[in-house]
Protein backbone atom coordinates (compact mmCIF):
# COMPACT_ATOMS: atom_id res chain seq x y z
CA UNK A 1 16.70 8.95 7.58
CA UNK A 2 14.04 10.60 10.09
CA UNK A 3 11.38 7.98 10.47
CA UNK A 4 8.49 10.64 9.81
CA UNK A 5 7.61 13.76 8.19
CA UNK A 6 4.36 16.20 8.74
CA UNK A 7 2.03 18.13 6.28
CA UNK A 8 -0.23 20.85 7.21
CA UNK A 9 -1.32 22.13 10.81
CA UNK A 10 -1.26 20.20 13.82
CA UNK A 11 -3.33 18.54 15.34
CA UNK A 12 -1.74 14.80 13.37
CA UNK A 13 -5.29 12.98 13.34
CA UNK A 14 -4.42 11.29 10.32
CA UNK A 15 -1.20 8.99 8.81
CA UNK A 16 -0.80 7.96 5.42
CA UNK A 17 1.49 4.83 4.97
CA UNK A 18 3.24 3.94 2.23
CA UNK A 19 3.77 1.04 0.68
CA UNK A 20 6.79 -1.53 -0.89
CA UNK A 21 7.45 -3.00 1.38
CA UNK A 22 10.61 -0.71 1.60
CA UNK A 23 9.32 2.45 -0.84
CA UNK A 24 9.08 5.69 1.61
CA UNK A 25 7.91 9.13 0.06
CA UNK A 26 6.15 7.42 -2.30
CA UNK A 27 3.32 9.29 -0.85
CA UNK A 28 3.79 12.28 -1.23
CA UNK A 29 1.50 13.86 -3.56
CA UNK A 30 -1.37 12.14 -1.31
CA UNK A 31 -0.13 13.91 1.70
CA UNK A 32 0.49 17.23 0.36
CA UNK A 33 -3.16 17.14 -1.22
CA UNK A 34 -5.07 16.10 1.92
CA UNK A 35 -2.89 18.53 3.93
CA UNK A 36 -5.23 21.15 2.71
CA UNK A 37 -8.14 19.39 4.59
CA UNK A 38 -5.99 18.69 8.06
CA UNK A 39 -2.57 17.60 9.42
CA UNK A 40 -1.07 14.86 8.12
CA UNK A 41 1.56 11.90 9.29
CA UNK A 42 3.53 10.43 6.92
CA UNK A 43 5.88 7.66 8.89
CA UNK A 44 8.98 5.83 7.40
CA UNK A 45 9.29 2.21 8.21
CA UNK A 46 12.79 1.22 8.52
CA UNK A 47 12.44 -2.19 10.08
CA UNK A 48 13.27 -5.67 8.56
CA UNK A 49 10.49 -7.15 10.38
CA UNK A 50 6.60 -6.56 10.40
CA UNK A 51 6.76 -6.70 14.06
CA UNK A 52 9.49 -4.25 13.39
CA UNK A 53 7.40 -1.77 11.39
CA UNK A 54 4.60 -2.32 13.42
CA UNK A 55 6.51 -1.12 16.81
CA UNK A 56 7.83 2.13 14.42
CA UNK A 57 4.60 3.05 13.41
CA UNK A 58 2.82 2.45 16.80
CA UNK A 59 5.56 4.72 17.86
CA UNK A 60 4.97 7.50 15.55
CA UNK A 61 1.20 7.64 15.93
CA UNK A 62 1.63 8.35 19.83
CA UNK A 63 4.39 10.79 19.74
CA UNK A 64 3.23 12.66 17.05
CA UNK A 65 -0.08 12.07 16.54
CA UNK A 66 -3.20 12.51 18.20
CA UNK A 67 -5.14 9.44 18.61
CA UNK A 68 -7.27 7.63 17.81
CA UNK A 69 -6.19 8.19 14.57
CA UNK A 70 -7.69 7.17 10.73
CA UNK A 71 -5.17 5.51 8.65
CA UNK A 72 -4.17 5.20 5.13
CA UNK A 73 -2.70 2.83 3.96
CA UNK A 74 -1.23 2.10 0.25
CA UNK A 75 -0.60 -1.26 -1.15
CA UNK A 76 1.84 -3.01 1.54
CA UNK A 77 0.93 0.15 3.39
CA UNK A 78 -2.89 -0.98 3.77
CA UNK A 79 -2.01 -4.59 5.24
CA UNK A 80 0.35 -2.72 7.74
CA UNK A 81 -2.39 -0.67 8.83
CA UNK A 82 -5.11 -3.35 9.16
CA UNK A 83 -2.60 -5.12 11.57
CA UNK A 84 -2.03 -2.30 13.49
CA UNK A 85 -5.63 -1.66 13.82
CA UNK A 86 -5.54 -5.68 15.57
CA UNK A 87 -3.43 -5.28 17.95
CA UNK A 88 -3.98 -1.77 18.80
CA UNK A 89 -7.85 -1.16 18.38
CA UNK A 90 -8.29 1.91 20.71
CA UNK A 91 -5.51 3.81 18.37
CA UNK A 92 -7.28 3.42 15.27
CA UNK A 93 -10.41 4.99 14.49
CA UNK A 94 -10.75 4.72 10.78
CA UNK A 95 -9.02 2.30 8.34
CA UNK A 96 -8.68 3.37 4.46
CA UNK A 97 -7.15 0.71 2.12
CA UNK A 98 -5.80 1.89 -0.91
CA UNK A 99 -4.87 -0.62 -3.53
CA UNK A 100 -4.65 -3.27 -1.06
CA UNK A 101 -2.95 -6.72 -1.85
CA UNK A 102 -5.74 -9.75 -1.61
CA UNK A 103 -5.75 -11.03 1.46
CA UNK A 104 -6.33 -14.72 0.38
CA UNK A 105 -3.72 -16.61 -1.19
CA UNK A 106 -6.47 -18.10 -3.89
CA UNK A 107 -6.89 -14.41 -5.24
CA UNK A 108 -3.01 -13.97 -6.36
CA UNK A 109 -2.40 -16.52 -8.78
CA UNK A 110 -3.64 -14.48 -11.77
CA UNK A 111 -1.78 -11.27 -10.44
CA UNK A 112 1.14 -11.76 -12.66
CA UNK A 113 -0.84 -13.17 -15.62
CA UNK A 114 -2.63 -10.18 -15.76
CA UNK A 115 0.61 -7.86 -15.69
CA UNK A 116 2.18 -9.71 -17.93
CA UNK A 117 -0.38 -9.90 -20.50
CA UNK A 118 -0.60 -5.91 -21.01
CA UNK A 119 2.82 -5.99 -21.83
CA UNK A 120 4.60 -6.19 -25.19
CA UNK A 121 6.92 -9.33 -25.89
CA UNK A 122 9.86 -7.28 -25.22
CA UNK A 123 8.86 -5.82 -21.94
CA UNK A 124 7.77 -9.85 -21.39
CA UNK A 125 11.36 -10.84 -22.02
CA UNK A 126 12.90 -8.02 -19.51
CA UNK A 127 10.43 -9.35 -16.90
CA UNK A 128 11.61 -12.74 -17.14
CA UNK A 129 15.10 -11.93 -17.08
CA UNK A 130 14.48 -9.05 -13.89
CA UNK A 131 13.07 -12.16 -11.88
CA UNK A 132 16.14 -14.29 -12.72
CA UNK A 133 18.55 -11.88 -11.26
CA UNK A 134 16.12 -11.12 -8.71
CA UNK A 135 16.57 -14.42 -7.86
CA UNK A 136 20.20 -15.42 -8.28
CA UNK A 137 22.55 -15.86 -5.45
CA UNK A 138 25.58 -14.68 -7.08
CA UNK A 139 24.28 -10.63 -7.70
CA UNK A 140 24.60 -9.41 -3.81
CA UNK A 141 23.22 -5.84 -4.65
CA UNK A 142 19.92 -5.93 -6.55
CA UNK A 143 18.73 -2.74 -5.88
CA UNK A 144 19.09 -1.36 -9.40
CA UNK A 145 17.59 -4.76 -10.65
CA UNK A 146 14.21 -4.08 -8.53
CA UNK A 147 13.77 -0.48 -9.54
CA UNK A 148 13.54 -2.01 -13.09
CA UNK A 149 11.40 -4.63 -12.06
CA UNK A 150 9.34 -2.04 -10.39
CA UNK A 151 8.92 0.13 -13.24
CA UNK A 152 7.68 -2.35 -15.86
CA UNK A 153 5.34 -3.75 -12.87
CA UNK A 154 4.17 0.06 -12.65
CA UNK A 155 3.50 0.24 -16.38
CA UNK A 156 1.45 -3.02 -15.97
CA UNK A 157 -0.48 -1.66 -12.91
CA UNK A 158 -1.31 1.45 -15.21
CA UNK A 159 -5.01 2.63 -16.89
CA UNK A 160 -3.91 6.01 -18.18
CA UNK A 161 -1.25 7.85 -15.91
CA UNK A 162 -0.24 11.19 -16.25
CA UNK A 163 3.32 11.13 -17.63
CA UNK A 164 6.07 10.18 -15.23
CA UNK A 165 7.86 13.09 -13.76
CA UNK A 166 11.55 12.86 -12.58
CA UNK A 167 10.80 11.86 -8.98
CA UNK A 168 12.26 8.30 -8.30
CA UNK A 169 11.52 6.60 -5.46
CA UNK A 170 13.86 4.21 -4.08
CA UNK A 171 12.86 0.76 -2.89
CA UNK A 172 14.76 -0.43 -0.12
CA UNK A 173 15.43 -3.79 -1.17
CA UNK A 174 16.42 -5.04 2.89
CA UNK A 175 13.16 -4.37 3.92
CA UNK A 176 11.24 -4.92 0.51
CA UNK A 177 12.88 -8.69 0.32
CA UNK A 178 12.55 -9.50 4.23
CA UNK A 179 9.46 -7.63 5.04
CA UNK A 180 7.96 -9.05 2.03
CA UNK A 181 8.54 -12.84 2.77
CA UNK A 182 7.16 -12.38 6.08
CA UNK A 183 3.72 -11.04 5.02
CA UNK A 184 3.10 -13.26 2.10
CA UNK A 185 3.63 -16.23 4.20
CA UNK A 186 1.14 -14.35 7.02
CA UNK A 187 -1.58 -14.67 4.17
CA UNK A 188 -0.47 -17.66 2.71
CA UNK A 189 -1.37 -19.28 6.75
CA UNK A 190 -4.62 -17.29 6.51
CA UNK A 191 -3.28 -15.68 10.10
CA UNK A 192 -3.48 -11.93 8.34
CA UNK A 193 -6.84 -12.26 7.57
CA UNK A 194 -7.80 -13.53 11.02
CA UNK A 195 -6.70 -10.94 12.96
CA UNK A 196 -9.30 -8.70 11.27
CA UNK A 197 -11.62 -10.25 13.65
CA UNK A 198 -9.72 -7.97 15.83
CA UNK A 199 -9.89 -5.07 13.88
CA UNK A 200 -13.21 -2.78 15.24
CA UNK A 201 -13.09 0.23 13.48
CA UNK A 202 -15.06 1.01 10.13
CA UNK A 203 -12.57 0.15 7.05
CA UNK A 204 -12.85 1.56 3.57
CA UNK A 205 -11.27 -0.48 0.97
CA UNK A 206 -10.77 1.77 -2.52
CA UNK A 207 -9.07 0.16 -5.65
CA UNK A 208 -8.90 0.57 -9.15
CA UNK A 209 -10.90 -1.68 -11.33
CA UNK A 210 -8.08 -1.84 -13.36
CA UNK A 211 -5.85 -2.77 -10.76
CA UNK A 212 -4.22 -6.12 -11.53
CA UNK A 213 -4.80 -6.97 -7.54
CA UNK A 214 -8.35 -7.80 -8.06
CA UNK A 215 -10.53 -6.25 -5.52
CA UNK A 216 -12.59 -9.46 -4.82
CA UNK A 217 -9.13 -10.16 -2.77
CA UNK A 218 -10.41 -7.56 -0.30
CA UNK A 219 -14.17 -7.14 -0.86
CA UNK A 220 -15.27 -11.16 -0.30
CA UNK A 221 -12.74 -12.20 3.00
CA UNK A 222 -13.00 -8.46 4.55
CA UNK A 223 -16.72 -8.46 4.01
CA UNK A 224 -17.23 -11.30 5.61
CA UNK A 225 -15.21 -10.77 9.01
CA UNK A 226 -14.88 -7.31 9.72
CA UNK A 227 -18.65 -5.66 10.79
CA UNK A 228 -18.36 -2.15 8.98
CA UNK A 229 -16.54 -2.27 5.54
CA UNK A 230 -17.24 -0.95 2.40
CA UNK A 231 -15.23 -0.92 -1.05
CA UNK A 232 -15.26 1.84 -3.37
CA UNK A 233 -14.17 0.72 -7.12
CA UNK A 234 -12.81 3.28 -9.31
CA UNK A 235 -13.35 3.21 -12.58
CA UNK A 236 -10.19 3.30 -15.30
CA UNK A 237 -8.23 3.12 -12.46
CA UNK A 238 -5.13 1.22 -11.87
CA UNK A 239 -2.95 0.19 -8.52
CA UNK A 240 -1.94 3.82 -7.86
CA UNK A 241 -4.94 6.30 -7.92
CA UNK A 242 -3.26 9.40 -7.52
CA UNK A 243 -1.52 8.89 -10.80
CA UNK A 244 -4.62 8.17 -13.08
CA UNK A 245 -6.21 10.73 -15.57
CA UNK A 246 -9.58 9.52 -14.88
CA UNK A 247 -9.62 8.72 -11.19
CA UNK A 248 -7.18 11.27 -9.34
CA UNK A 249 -10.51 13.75 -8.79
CA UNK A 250 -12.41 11.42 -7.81
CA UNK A 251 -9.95 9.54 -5.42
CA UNK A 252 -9.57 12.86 -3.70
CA UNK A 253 -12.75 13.91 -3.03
CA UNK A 254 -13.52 10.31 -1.33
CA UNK A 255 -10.76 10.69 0.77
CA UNK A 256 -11.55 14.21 1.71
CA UNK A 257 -15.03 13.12 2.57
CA UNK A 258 -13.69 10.31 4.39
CA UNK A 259 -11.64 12.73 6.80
CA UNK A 260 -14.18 15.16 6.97
């Protein structure tokens, strides 16, 4: 797999990073909308490691791009970003956080609750079962077994999507199940959120107020330590803005502003 793609015209002052961890090309659409606007990045982490991912991306942004740079970041994608934008400060001059996980541990415990209680007793069921297998030693290759997972989490995350289309994404469960226990535990230890203290370019958080990752997870700590940050709430919006009836205008002409 090549570890990057481009959109648009060069000059590459802008990356959009996806999220999973492990889901590349999930961004797409984004890129191919903002291309219109300016060139566009769109790295593929590969790494098991966030040190890993980190390394790729720092690695993409100086060959390819031209720094410093403003970054995008979806979901996983958005905490990848904000520590890159720690340890390498003069590279970054913008930070946009899309749908950002909280970055307090005390904001996830209703996360699930929350999914689980927009979906029908069936779709309950499924998810309980999913997380079993997920879990259990004896099934080596749960790839298939995530993408469902994924897809009744998706339908959780939802407001009012457009209808699905026929482009799958694939998770890479590796990275996903490696990459994944590394960051939660970096919140979990509160070191994520202090290295925003390290972070000193302006950051834009924008989320869905119908996104089951409440938004207080990344308003109240970010607020707090990092000197220019703002959140934008979108309204009838779930975790995935470019997908929503009612927000996908709206998302786009904020993040066209943004990179104007």
């Amino acid at each position: 797999m090549t570890k990057h793609r481009k959109y648009g015209d060069p000059p590459f002052s802008v990356a959009v990073i996806h999220g999973g961890p492990g889901a590349p090309g999930e961004m797409a659409p984004v890129e191919k909308e903002l291309s219109r606007v300016c060139g566009i990045l769109e790295p593929l982490q590969t790494s098991e490691s966030i040190q890993g991912q980190m390394e790729e991306l720092m690695s993409i942004l100086v060959k390819y791009g031209k720094p410093p740079i403003t970054l995008i970041g979806y979901s996983w994608g958005a905490w990848l970003s904000f520590i890159l934008a720690a340890n390498y400060p003069s590279i970054v001059c913008k930070l946009i956080l899309v749908g950002s996980g909280p970055f307090e541990e005390k904001y996830t415990s209703k996360i699930m609750e929350t999914r689980l209680s927009r979906l029908n007793e069936k779709d309950k069921q499924k998810v309980y079962s999913l997380q079993e297998a997920l879990l259990s030693p004896s099934i080596e290759d749960k790839s298939l077994i995530l993408a469902q997972f994924g897809k009744l989490m998706s339908k959780a995350d939802s407001c009012d999507p457009f209808p699905t289309t026929n482009e799958e994404i694939e998770v890479q469960i590796d990275i996903y199940q490696s990459v994944w226990k590394e960051a939660s535990e970096l919140r979990r230890s509160e070191e994520l959120l202090k290295l925003g203290k390290q972070v000193q370019c302006p950051v834009i958080a924008i989320h869905g107020d119908y996104d089951p990752h409440p938004y207080e997870g990344v308003e109240k700590p970010l607020s707090k330590i990092i000197k220019e940050f703002r959140l934008i709430l979108l309204k009838d919006c779930g975790h995935i803005p470019w997908k929503e009836r009612s927000a996908k205008d709206r998302f786009y002409k904020i993040l066209k502003e943004e990179l104007s």
